[in-house]
C-alpha atoms as a PDB file:
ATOM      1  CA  UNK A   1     131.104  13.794 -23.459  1.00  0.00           C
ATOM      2  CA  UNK A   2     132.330   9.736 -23.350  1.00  0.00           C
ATOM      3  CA  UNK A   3     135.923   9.309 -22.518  1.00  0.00           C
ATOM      4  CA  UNK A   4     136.050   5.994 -23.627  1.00  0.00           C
ATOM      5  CA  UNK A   5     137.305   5.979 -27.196  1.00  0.00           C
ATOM      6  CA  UNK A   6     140.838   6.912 -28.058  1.00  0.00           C
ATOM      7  CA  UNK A   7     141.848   6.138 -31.686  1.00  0.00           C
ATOM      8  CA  UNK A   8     145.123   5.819 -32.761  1.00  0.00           C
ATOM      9  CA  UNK A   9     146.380   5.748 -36.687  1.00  0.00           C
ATOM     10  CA  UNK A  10     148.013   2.578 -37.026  1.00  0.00           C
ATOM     11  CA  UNK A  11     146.733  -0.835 -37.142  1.00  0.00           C
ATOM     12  CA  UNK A  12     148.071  -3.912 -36.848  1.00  0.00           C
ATOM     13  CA  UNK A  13     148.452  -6.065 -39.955  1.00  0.00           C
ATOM     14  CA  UNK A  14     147.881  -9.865 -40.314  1.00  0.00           C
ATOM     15  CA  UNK A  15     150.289 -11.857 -41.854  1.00  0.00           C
ATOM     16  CA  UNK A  16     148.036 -14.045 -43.748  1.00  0.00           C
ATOM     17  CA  UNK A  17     147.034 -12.945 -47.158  1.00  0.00           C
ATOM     18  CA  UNK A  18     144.566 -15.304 -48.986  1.00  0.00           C
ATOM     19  CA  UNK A  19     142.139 -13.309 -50.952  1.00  0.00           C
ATOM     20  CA  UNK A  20     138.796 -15.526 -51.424  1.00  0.00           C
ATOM     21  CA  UNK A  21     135.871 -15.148 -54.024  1.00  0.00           C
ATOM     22  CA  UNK A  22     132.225 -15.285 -53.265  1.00  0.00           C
ATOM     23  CA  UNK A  23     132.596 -19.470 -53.152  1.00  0.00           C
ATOM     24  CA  UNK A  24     133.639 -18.681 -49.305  1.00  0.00           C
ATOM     25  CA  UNK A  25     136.925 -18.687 -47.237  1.00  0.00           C
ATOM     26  CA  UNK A  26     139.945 -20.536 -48.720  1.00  0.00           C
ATOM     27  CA  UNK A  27     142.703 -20.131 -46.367  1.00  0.00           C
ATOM     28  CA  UNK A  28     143.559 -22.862 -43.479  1.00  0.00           C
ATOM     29  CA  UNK A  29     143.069 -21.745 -39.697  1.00  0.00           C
ATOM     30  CA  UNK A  30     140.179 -18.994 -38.714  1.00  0.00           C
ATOM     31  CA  UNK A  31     140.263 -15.842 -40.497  1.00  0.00           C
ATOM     32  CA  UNK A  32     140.631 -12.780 -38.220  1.00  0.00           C
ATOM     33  CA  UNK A  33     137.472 -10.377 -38.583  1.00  0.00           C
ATOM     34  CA  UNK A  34     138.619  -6.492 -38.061  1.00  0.00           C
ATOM     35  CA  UNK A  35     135.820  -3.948 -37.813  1.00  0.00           C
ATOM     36  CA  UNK A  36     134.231  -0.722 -36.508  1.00  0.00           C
ATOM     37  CA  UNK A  37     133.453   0.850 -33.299  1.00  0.00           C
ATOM     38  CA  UNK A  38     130.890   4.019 -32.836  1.00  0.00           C
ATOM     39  CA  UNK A  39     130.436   6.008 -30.060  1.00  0.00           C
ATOM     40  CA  UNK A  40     127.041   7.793 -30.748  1.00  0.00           C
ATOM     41  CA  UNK A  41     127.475   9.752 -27.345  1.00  0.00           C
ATOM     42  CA  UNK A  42     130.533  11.371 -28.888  1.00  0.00           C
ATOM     43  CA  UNK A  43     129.398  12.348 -32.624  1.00  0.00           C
ATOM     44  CA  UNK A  44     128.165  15.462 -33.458  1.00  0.00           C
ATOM     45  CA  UNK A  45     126.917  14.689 -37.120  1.00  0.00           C
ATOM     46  CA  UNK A  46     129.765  16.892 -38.192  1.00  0.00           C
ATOM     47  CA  UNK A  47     130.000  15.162 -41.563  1.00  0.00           C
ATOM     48  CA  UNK A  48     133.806  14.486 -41.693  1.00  0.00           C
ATOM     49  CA  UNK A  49     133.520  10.870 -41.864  1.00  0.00           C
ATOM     50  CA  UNK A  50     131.391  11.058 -45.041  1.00  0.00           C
ATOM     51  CA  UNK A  51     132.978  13.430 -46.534  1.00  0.00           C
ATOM     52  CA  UNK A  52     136.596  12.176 -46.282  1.00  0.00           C
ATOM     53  CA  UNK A  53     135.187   8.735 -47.625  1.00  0.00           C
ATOM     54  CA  UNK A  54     133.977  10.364 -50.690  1.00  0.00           C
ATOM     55  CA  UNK A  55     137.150  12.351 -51.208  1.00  0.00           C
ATOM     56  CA  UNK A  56     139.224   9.467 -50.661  1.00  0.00           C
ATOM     57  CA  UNK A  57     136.603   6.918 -53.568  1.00  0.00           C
ATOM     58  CA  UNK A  58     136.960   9.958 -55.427  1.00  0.00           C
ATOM     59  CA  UNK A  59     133.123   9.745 -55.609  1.00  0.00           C
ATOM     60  CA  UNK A  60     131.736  13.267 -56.494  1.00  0.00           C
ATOM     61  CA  UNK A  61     128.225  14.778 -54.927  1.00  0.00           C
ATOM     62  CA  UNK A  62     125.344  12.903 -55.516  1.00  0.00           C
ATOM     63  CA  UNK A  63     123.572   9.371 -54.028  1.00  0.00           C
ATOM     64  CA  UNK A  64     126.155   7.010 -54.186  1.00  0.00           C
ATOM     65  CA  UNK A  65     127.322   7.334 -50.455  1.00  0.00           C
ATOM     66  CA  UNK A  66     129.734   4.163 -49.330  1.00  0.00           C
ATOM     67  CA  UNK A  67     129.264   5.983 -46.072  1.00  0.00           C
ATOM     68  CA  UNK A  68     126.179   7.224 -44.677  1.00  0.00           C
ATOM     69  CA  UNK A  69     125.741   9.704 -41.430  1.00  0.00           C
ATOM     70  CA  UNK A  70     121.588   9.320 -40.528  1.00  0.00           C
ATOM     71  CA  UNK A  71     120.144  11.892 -38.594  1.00  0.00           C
ATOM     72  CA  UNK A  72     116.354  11.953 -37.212  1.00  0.00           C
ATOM     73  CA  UNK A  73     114.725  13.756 -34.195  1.00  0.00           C
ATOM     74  CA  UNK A  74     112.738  11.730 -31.105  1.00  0.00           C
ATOM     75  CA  UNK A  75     110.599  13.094 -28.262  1.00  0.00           C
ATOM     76  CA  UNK A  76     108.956  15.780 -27.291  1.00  0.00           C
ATOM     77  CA  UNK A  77     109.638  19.188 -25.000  1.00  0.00           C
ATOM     78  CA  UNK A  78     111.033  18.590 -22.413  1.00  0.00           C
ATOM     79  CA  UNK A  79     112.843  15.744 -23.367  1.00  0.00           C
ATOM     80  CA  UNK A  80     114.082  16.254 -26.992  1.00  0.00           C
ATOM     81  CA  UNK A  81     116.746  14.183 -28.897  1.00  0.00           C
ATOM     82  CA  UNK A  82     118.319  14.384 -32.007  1.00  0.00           C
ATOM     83  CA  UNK A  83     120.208  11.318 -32.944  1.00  0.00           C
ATOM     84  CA  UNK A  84     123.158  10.326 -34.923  1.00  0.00           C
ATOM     85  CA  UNK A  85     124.096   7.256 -36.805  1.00  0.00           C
ATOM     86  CA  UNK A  86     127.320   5.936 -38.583  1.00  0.00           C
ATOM     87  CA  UNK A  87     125.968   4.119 -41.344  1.00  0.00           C
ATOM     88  CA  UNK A  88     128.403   2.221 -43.662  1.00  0.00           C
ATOM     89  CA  UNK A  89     129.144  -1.505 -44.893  1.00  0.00           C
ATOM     90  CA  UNK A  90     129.801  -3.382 -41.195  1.00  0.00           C
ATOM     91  CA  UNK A  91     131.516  -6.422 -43.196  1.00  0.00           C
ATOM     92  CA  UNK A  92     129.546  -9.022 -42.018  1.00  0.00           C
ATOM     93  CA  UNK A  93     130.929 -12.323 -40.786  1.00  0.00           C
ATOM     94  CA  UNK A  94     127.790 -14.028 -42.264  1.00  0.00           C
ATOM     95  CA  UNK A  95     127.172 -11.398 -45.296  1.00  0.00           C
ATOM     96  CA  UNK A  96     123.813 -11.445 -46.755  1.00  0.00           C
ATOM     97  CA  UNK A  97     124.829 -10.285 -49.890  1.00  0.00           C
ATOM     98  CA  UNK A  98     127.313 -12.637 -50.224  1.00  0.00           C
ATOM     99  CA  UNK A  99     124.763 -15.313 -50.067  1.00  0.00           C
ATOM    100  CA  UNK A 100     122.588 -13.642 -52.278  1.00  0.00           C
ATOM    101  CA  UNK A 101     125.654 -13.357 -54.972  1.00  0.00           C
ATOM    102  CA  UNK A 102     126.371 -17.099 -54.736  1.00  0.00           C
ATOM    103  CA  UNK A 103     122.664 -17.553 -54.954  1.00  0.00           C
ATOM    104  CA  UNK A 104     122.472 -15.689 -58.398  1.00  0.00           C
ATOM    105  CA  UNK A 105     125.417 -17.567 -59.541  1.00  0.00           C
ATOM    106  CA  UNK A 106     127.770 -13.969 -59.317  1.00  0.00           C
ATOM    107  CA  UNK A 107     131.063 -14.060 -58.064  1.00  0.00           C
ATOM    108  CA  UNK A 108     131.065  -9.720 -58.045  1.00  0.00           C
ATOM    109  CA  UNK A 109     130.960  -9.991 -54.086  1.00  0.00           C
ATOM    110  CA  UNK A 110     133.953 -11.570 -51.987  1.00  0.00           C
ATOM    111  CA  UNK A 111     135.288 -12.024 -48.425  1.00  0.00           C
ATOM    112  CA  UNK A 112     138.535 -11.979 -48.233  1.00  0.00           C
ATOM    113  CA  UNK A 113     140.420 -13.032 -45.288  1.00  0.00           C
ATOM    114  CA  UNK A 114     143.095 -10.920 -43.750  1.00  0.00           C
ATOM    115  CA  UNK A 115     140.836  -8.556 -42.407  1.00  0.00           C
ATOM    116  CA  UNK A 116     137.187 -10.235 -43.194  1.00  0.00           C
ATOM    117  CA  UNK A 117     136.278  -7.398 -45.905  1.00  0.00           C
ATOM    118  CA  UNK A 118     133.530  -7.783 -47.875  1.00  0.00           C
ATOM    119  CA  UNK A 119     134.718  -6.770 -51.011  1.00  0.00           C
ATOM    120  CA  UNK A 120     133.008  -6.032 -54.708  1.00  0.00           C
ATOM    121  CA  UNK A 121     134.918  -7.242 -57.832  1.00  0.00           C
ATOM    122  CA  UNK A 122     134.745  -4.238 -60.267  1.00  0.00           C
ATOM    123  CA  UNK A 123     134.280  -6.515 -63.128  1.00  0.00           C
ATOM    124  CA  UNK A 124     130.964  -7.461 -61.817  1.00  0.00           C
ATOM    125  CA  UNK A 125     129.646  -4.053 -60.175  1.00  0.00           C
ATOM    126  CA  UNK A 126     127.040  -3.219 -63.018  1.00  0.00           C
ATOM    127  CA  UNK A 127     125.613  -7.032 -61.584  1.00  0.00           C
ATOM    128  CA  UNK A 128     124.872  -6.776 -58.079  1.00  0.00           C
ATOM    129  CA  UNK A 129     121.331  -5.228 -57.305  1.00  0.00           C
ATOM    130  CA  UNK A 130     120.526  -9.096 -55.950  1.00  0.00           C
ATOM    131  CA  UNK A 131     122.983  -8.573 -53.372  1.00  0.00           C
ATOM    132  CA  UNK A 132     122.377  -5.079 -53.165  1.00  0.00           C
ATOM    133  CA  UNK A 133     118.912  -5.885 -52.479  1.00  0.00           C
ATOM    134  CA  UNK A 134     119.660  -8.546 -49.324  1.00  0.00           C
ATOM    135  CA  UNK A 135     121.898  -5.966 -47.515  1.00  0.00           C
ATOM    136  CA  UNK A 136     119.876  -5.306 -44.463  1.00  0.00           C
ATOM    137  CA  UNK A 137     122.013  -1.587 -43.877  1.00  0.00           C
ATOM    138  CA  UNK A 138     121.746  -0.553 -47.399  1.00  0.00           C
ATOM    139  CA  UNK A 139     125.429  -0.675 -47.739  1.00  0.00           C
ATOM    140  CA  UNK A 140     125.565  -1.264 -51.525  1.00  0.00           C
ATOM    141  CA  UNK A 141     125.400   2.665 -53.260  1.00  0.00           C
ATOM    142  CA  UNK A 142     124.713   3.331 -56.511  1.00  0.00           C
ATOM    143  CA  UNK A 143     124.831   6.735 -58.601  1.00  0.00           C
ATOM    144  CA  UNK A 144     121.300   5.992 -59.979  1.00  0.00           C
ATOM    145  CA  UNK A 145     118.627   4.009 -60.286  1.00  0.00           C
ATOM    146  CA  UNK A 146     119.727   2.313 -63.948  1.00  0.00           C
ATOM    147  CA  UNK A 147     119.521  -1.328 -63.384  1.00  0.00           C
ATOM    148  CA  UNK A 148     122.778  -1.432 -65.144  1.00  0.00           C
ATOM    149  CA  UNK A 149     124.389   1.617 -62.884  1.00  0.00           C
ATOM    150  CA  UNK A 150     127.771   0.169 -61.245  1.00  0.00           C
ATOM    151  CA  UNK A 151     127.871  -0.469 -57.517  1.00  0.00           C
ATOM    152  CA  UNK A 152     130.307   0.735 -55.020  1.00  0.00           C
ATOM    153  CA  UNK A 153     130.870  -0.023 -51.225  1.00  0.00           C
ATOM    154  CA  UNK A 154     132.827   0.911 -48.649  1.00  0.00           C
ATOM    155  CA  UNK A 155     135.676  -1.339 -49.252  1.00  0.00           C
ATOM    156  CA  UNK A 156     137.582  -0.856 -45.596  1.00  0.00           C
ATOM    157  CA  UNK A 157     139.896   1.428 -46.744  1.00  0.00           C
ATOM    158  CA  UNK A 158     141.806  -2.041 -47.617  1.00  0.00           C
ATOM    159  CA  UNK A 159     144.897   0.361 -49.221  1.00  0.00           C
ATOM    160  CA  UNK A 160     145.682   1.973 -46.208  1.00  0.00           C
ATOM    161  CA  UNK A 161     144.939  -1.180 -43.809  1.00  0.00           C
ATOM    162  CA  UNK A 162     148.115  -3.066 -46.104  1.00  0.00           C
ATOM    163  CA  UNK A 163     149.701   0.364 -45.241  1.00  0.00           C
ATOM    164  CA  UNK A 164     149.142   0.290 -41.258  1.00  0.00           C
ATOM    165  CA  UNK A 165     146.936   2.887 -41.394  1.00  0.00           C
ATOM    166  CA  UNK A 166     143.564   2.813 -39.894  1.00  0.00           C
ATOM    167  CA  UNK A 167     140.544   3.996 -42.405  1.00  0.00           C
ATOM    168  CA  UNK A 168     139.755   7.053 -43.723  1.00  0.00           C
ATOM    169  CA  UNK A 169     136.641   7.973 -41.540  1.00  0.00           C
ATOM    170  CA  UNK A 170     138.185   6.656 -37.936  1.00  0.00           C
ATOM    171  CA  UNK A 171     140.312   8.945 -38.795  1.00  0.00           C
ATOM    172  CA  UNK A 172     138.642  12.344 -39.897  1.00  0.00           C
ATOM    173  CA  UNK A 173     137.156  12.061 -37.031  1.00  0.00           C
ATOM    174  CA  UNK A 174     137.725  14.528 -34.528  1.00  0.00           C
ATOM    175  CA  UNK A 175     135.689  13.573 -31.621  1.00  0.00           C
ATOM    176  CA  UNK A 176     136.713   9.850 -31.848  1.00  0.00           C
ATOM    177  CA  UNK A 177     133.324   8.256 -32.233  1.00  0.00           C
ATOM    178  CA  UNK A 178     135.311   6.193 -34.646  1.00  0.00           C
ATOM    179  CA  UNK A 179     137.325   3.535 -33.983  1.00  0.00           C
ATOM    180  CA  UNK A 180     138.938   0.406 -36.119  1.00  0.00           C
ATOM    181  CA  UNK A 181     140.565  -2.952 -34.967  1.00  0.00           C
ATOM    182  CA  UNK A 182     140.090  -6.037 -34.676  1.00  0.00           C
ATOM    183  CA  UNK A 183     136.784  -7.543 -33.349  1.00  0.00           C
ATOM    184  CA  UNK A 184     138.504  -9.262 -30.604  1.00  0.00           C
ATOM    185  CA  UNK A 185     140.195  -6.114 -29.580  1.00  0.00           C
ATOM    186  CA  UNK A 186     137.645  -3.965 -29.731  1.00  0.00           C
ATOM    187  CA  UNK A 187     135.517  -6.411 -27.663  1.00  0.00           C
ATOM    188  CA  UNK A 188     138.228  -6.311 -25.230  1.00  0.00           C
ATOM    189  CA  UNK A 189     138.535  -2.132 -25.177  1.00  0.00           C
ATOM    190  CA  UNK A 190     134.821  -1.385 -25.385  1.00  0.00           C
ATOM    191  CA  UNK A 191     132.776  -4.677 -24.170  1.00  0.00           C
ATOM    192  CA  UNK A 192     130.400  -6.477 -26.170  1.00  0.00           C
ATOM    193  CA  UNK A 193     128.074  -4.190 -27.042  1.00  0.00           C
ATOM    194  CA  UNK A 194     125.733  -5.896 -29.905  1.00  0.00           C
ATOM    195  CA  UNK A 195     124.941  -3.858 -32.705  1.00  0.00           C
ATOM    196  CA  UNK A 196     121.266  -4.288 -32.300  1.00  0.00           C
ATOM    197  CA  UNK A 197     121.553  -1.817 -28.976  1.00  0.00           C
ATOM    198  CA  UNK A 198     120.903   1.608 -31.173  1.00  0.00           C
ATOM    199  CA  UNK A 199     117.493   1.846 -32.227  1.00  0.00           C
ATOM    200  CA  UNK A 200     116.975   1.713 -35.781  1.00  0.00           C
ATOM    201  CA  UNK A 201     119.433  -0.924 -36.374  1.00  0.00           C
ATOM    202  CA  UNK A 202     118.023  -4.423 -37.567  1.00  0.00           C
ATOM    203  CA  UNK A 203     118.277  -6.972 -35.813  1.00  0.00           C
ATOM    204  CA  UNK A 204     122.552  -8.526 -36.485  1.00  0.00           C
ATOM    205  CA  UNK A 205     121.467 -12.264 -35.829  1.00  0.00           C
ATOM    206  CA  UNK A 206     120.969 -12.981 -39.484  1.00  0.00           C
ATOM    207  CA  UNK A 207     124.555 -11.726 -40.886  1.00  0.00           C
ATOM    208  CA  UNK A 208     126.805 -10.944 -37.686  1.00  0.00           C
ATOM    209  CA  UNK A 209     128.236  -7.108 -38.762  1.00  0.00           C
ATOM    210  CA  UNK A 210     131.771  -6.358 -37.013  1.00  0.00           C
ATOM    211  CA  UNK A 211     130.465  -3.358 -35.458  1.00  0.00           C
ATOM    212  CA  UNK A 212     130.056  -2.237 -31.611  1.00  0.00           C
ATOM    213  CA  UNK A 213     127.949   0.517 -30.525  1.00  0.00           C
ATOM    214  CA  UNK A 214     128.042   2.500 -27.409  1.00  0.00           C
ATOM    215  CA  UNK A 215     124.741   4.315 -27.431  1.00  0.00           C
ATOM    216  CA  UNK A 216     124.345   7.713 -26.464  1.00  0.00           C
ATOM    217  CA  UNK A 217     124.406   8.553 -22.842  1.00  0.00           C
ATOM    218  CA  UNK A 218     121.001   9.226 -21.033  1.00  0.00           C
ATOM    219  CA  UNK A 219     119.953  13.166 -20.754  1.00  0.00           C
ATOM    220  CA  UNK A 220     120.665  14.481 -18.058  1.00  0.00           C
ATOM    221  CA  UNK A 221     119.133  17.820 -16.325  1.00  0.00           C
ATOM    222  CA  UNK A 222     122.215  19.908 -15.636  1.00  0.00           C
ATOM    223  CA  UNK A 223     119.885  23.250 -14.509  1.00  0.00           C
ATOM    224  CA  UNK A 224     116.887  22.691 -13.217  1.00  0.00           C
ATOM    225  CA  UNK A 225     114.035  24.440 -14.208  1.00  0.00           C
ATOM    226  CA  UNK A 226     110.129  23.730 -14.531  1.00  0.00           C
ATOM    227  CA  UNK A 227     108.654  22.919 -17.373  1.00  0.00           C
ATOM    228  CA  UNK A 228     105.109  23.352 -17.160  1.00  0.00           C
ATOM    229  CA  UNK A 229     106.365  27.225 -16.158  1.00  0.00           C
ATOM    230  CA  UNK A 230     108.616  27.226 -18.968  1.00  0.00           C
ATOM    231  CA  UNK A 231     105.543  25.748 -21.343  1.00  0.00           C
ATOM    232  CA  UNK A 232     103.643  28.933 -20.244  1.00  0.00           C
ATOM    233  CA  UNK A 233     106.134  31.649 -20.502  1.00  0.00           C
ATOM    234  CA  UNK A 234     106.730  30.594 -23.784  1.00  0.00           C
ATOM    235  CA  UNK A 235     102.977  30.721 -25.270  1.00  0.00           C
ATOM    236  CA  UNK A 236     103.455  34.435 -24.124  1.00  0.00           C
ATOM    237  CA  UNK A 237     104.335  36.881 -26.806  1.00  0.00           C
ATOM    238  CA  UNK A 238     102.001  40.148 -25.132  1.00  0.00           C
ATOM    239  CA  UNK A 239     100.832  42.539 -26.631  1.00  0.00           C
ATOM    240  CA  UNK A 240      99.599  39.907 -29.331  1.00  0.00           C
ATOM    241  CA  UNK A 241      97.419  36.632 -28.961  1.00  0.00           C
ATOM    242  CA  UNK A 242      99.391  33.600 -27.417  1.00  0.00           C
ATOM    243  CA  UNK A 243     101.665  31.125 -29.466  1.00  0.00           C
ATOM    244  CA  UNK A 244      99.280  28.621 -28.308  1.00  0.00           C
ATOM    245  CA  UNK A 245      96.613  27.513 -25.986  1.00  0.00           C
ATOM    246  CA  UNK A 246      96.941  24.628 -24.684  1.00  0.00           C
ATOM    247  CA  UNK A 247     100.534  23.060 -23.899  1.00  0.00           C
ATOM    248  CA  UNK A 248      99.448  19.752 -25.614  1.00  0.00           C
ATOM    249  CA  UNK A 249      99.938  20.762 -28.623  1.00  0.00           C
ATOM    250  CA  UNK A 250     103.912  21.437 -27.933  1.00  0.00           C
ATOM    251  CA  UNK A 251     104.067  18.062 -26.203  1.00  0.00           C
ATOM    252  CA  UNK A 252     102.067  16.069 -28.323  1.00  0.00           C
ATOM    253  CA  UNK A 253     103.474  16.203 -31.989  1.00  0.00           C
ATOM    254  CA  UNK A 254     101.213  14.725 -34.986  1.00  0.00           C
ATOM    255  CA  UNK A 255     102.733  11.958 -37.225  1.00  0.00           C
ATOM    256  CA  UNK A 256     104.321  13.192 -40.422  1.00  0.00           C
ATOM    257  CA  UNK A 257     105.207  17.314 -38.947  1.00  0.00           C
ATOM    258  CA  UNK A 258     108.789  15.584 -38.271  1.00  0.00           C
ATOM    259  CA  UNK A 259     110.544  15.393 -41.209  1.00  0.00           C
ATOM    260  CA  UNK A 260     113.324  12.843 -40.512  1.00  0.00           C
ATOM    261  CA  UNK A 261     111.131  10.862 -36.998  1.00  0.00           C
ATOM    262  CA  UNK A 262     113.311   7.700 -37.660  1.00  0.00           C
ATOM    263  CA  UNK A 263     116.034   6.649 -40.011  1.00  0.00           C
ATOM    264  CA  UNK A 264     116.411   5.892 -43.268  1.00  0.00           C
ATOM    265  CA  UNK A 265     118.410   2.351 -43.359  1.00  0.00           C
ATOM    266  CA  UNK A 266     117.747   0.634 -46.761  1.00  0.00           C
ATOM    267  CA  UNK A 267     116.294   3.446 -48.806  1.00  0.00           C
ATOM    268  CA  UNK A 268     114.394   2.085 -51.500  1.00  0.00           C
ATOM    269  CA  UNK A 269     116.160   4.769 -54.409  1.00  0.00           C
ATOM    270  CA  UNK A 270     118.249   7.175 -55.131  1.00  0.00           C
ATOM    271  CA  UNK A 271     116.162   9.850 -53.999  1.00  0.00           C
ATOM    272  CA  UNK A 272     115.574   8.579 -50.625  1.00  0.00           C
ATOM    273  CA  UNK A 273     119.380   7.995 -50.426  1.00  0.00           C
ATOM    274  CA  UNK A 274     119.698  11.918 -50.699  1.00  0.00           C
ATOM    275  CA  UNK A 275     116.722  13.080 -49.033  1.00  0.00           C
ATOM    276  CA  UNK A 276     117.337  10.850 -45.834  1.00  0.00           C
ATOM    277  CA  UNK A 277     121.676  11.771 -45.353  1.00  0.00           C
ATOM    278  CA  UNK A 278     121.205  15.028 -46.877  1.00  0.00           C
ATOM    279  CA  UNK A 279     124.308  17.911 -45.923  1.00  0.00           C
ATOM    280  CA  UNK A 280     127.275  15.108 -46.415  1.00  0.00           C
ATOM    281  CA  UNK A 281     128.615  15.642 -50.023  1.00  0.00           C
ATOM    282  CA  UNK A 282     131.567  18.131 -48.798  1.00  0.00           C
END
């Protein structure tokens, strides 16, 4: 397992305050841009970021999932990988929703400054499948398909961040995959690693999210064994006829016999919001 993330449950708290609608940034000086670090070497897909989010909204079980964990299987025997991914609203320097808000003439999405949020008005939540639509990581969930359904996001824990206190999810986490700070910071503590590094990610050019990745580690053979022997023994299962033939057809999988064989980023509905981070309702 990494040893590079520690997490700790305080954060450091700007002193400006300016809260800013969708027309853009109002205060004087740069704003300071916190966001998220994850560690896919150290998560397990254990569920307890998801599931504290939702407990926290007070969102009950269903498709609307501010936070999504993403789980889908690559390779083949002998080199077999399930992979994890922390899926969530990254708070965008350059937010494509935003743009797409201002672009409808909505003011129901804003960045606000102390800590770079990107935050929905509630007044203007039944109002935002344009900007729903632009997000790139699916970050806008709904409860159902209604065009009129209201829209919630993960909103940075911003209650416990005027508190001191790191979010929710960096800190149900119990193999600190997780962390929270400021970009600068966690630049400095984790180098630059862009976002676009895990595969399955789109490419962060376009809207800049405040998120570092440190992929997962490479496999590594810790007993070494043979493979093609393994292969054999297990097409064995005397006295009856073998498991199979000819090894190819372990090593060589047909599309569509996987059922998650990439992720789900932007699902398209509901249903593919449930089917594709299924197991993280608590």
């Amino acid at each position: 397992m990494s040893s590079t993330s520690t997490t700790t449950n305080t954060v450091s708290i700007p002193t400006t305050s300016t809260v800013t609608t969708s027309s853009g940034y109002s205060p004087s000086g740069t704003p300071t841009q916190y966001g998220f670090f994850f560690d896919q070497s150290r998560c397990t897909d254990c569920f307890a970021c998801a599931i504290a989010c939702k407990n926290y909204l007070r969102i009950g079980p269903g498709p609307q999932k501010p936070l999504r964990m993403l789980q889908w299987e690559t390779g083949t025997f002998p080199s077999v990988r399930l992979n994890f991914l922390f899926l969530t609203c990254f708070h965008c320097a350059n937010p494509a929703c935003l743009s797409a808000a201002v672009s409808s003439g909505n003011p129901g999405i804003y960045k606000e400054p102390k800590y770079g949020a990107v935050l929905i008005d509630p007044a203007y939540a039944s109002k935002l499948r344009d900007a729903a639509a632009a997000c790139p990581y699916g970050a806008i969930a709904y409860a159902s398909d209604d065009p009129s359904a209201p829209a919630a996001k993960c909103d940075m824990c911003i209650a416990r961040l005027e508190q001191g206190r790191k979010p929710i999810c960096v800190m149900a986490c119990n193999t600190r995959a997780l962390d929270f700070d400021t970009m600068a910071n966690l630049k400095s503590k984790y180098g630059s690693v862009a976002a676009s590094n895990l595969t399955g990610l789109p490419d962060p050019s376009a809207t800049t999210p405040s998120l570092i990745v440190k992929q997962a580690d490479p496999k590594k053979l810790l007993v070494p064994y043979d493979p093609a022997k393994v292969l054999q023994l297990m097409a064995k299962r005397d006295p009856l006829p073998a498991v199979y033939t000819d090894s190819s057809q372990v090593t060589t999988i047909q599309n569509g016999v996987i059922g998650r064989a990439a992720p789900v980023i932007k699902p398209i509905n509901v249903e593919e919001v449930v089917t594709s981070s299924r197991c993280d309702d608590g």
